[in-house]
C-alpha atoms as a PDB file:
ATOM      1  CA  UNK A   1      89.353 156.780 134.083  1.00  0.00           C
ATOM      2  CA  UNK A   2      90.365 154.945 130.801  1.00  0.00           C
ATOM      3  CA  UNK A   3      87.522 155.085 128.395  1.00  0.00           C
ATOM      4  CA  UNK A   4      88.440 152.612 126.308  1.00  0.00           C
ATOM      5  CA  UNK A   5      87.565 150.279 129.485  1.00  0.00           C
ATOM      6  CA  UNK A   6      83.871 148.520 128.866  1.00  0.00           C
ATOM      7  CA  UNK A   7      81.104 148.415 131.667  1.00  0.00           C
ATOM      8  CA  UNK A   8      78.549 146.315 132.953  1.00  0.00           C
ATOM      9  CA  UNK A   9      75.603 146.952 134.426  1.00  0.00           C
ATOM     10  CA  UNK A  10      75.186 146.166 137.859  1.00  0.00           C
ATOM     11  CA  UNK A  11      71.844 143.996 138.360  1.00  0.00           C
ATOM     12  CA  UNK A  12      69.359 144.809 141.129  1.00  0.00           C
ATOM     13  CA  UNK A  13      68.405 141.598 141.946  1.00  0.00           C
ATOM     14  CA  UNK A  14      69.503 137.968 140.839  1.00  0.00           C
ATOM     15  CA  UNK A  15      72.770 135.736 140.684  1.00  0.00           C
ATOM     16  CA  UNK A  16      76.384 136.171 140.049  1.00  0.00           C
ATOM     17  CA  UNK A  17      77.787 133.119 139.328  1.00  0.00           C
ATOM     18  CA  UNK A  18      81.766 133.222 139.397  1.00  0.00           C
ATOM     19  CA  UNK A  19      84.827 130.874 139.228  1.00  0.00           C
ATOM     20  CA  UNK A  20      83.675 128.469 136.252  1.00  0.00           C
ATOM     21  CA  UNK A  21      86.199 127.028 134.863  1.00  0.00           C
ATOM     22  CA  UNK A  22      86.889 128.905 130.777  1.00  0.00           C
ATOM     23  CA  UNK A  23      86.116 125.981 129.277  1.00  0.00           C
ATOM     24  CA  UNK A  24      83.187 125.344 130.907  1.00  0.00           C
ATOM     25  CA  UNK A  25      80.825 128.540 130.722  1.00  0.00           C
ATOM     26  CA  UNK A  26      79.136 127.289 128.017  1.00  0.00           C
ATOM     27  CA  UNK A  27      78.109 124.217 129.640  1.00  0.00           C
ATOM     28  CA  UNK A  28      76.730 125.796 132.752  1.00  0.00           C
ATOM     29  CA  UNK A  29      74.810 127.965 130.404  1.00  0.00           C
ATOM     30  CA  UNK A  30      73.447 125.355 128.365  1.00  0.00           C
ATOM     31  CA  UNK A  31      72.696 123.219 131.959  1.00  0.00           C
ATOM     32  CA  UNK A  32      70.223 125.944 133.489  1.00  0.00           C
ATOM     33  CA  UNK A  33      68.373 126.398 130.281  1.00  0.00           C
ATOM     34  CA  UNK A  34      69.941 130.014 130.207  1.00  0.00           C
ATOM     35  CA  UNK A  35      69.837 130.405 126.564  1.00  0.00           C
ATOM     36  CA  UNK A  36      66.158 130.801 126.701  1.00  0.00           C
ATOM     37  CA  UNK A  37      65.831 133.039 129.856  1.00  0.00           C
ATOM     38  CA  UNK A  38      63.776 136.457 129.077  1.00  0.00           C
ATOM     39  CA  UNK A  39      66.042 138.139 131.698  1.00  0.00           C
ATOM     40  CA  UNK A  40      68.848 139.778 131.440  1.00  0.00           C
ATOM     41  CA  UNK A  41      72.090 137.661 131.115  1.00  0.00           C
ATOM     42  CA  UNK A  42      75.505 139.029 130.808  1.00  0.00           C
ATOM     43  CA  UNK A  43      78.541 136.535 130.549  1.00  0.00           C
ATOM     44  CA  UNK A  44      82.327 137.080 130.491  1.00  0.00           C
ATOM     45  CA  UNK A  45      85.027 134.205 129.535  1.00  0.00           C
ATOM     46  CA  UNK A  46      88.912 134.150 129.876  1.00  0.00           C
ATOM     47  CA  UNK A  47      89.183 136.294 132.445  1.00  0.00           C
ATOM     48  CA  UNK A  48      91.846 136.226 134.475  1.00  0.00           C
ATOM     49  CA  UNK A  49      91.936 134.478 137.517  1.00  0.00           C
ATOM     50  CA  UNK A  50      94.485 133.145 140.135  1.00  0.00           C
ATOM     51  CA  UNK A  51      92.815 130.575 141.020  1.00  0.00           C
ATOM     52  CA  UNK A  52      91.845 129.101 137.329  1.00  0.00           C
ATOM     53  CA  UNK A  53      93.895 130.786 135.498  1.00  0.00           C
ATOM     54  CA  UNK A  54      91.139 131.384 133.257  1.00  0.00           C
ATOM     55  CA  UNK A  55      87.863 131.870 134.541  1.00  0.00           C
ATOM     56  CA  UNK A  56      84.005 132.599 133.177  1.00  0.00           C
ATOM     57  CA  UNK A  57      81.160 134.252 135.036  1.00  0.00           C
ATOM     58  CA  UNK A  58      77.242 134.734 134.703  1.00  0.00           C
ATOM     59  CA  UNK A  59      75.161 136.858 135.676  1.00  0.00           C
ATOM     60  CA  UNK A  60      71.491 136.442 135.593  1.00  0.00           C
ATOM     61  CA  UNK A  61      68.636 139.404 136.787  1.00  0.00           C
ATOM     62  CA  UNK A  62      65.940 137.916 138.438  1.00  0.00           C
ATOM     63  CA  UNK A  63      66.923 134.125 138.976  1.00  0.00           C
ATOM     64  CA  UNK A  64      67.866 132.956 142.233  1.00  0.00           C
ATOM     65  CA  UNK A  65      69.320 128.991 141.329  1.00  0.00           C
ATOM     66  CA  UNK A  66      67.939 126.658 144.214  1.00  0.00           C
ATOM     67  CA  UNK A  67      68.465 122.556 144.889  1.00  0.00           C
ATOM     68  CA  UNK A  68      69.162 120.719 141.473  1.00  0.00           C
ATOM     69  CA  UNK A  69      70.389 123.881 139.278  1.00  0.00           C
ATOM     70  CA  UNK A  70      72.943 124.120 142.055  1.00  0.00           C
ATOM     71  CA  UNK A  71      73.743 120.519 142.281  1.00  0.00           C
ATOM     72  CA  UNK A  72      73.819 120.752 138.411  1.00  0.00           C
ATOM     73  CA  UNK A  73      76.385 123.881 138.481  1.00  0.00           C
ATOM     74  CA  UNK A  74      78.479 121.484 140.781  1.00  0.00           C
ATOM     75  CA  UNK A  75      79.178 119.028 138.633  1.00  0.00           C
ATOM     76  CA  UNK A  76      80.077 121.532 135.609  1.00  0.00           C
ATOM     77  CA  UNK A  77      81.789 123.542 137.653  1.00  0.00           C
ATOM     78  CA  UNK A  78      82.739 122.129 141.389  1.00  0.00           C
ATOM     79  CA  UNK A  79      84.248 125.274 142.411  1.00  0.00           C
ATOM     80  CA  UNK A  80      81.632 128.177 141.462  1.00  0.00           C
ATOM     81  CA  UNK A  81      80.451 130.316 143.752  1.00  0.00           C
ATOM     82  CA  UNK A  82      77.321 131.907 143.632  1.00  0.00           C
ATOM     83  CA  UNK A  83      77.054 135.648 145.136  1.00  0.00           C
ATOM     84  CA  UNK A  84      73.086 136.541 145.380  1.00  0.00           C
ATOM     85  CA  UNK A  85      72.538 140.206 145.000  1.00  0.00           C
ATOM     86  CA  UNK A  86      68.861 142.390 146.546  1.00  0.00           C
ATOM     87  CA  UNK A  87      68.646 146.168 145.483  1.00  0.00           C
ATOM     88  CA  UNK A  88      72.647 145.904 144.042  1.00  0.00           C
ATOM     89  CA  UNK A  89      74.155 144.656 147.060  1.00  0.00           C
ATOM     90  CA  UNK A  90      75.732 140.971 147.725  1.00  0.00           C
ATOM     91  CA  UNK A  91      73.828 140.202 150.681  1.00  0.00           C
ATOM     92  CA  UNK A  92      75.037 136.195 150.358  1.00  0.00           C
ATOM     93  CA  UNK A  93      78.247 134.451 148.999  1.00  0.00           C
ATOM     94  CA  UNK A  94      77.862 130.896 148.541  1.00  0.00           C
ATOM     95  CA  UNK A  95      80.448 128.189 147.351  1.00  0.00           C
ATOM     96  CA  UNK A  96      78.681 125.429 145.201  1.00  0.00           C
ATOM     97  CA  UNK A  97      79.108 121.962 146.842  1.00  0.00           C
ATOM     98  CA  UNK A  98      79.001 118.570 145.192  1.00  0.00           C
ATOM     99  CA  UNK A  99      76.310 116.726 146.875  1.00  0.00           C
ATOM    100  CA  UNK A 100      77.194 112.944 147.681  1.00  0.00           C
ATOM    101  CA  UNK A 101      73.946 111.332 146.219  1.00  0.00           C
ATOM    102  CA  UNK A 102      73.084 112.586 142.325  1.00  0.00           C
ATOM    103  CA  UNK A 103      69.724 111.759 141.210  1.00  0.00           C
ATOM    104  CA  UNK A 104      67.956 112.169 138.335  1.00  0.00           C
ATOM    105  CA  UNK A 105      70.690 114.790 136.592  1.00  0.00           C
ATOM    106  CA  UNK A 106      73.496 113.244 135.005  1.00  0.00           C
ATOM    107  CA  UNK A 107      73.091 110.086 132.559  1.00  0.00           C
ATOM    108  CA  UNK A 108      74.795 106.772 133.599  1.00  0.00           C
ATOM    109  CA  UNK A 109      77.743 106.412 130.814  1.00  0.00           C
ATOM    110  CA  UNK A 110      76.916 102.353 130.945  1.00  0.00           C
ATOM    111  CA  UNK A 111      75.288 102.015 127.425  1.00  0.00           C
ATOM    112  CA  UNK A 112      74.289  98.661 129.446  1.00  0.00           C
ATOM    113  CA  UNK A 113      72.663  99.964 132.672  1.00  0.00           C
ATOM    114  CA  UNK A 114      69.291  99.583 132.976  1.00  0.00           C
ATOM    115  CA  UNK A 115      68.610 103.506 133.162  1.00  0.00           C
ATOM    116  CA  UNK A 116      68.996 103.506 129.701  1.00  0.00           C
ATOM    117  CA  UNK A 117      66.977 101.081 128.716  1.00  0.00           C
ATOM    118  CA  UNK A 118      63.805 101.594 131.697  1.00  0.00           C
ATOM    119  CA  UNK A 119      62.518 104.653 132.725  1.00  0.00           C
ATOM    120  CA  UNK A 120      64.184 104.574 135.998  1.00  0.00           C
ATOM    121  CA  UNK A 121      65.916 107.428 137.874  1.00  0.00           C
ATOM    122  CA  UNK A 122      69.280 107.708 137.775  1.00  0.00           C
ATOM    123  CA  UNK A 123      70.934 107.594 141.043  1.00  0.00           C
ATOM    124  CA  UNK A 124      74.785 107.708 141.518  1.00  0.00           C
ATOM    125  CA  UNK A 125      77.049 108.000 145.036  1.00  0.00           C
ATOM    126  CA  UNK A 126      79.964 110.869 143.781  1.00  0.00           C
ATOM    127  CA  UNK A 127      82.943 108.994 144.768  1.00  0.00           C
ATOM    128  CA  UNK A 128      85.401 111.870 144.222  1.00  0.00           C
ATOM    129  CA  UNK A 129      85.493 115.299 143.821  1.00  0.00           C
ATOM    130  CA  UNK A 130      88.349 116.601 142.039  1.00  0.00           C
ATOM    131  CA  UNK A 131      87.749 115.048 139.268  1.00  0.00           C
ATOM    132  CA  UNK A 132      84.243 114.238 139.754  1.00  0.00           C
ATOM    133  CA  UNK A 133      83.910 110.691 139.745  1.00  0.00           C
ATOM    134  CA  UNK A 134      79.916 109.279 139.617  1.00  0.00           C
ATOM    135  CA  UNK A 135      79.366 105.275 140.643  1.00  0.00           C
ATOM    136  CA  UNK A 136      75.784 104.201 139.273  1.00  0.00           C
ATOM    137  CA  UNK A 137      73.905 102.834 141.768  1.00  0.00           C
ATOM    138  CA  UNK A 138      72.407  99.996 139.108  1.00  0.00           C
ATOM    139  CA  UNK A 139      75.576  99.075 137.188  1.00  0.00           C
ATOM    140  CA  UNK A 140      77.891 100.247 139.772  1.00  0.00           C
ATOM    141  CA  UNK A 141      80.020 101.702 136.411  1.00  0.00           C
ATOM    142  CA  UNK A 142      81.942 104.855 136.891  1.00  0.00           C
ATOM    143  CA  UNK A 143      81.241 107.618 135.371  1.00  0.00           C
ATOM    144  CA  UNK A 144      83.921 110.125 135.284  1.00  0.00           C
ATOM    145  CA  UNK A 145      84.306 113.944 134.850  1.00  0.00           C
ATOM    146  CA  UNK A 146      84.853 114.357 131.249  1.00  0.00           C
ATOM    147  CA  UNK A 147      81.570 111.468 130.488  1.00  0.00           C
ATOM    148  CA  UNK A 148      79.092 113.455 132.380  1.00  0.00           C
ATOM    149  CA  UNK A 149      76.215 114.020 130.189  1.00  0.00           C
ATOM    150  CA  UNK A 150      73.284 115.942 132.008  1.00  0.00           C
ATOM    151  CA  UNK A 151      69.919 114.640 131.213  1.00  0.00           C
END
């Protein structure tokens, strides 16, 4: 074995979450509030990846991400997948999914819409994928990949 090689703990219980785009690890972080998480966190970024080319993963002890944290890892990263682990073992793979309604999550990009002016839920149909593209249900503005701005 090469020595020089560095190791990571394995975590008994919690979330691996893999395949986020380089450039976006930080965001995901920042997303799910994981900067002030007590548990353990350990992060990698630029890894290589055949898929991305570049890739980031997190993994968090103790935190199993449910409903919106999912929905928000989706729109950060559309292609994560999320492998839960009990007593060190994978016991469920999941790939994130973009939901087709977004509420309450992203900010509508219209400086006019009436979600930024009321206190009114935001509420968008995602009209593509790859790239995300968000149409405000008010305004019926586009919001696109590179505008989304989580609230």
């Amino acid at each position: 074995m090469d020595n020089r090689a560095l190791q990571v703990s394995a975590i008994k219980e919690g979330t691996v979450i893999d395949h986020i785009p380089a450039e976006r690890l930080f965001d995901v972080i920042n997303i799910l509030g994981l900067f002030n998480s007590l548990e353990m966190i350990t992060f990698g970024t630029n890894l290589d990846s055949k898929q991305l080319g570049k890739k980031g993963i997190i993994k968090v002890a103790n935190r199993f991400f449910q409903g919106e944290e999912i929905d928000k890892i989706a729109l950060i990263a559309p292609h994560a997948k999320l492998n839960i682990i009990k007593d060190y073992e994978v016991i469920e793979k999941r790939v994130v999914e973009t939901p087709s309604e977004i509420v309450s999550i992203v900010k509508c990009f219209n400086p006019k819409c009436i979600t930024n002016h009321e206190k009114i839920k935001t509420r968008f149909s995602v009209v593509s994928n790859k790239p995300i593209e968000l149409k405000c249900r008010y305004c019926e503005k586009i919001t696109y990949e590179n505008q989304i701005e989580i609230v």
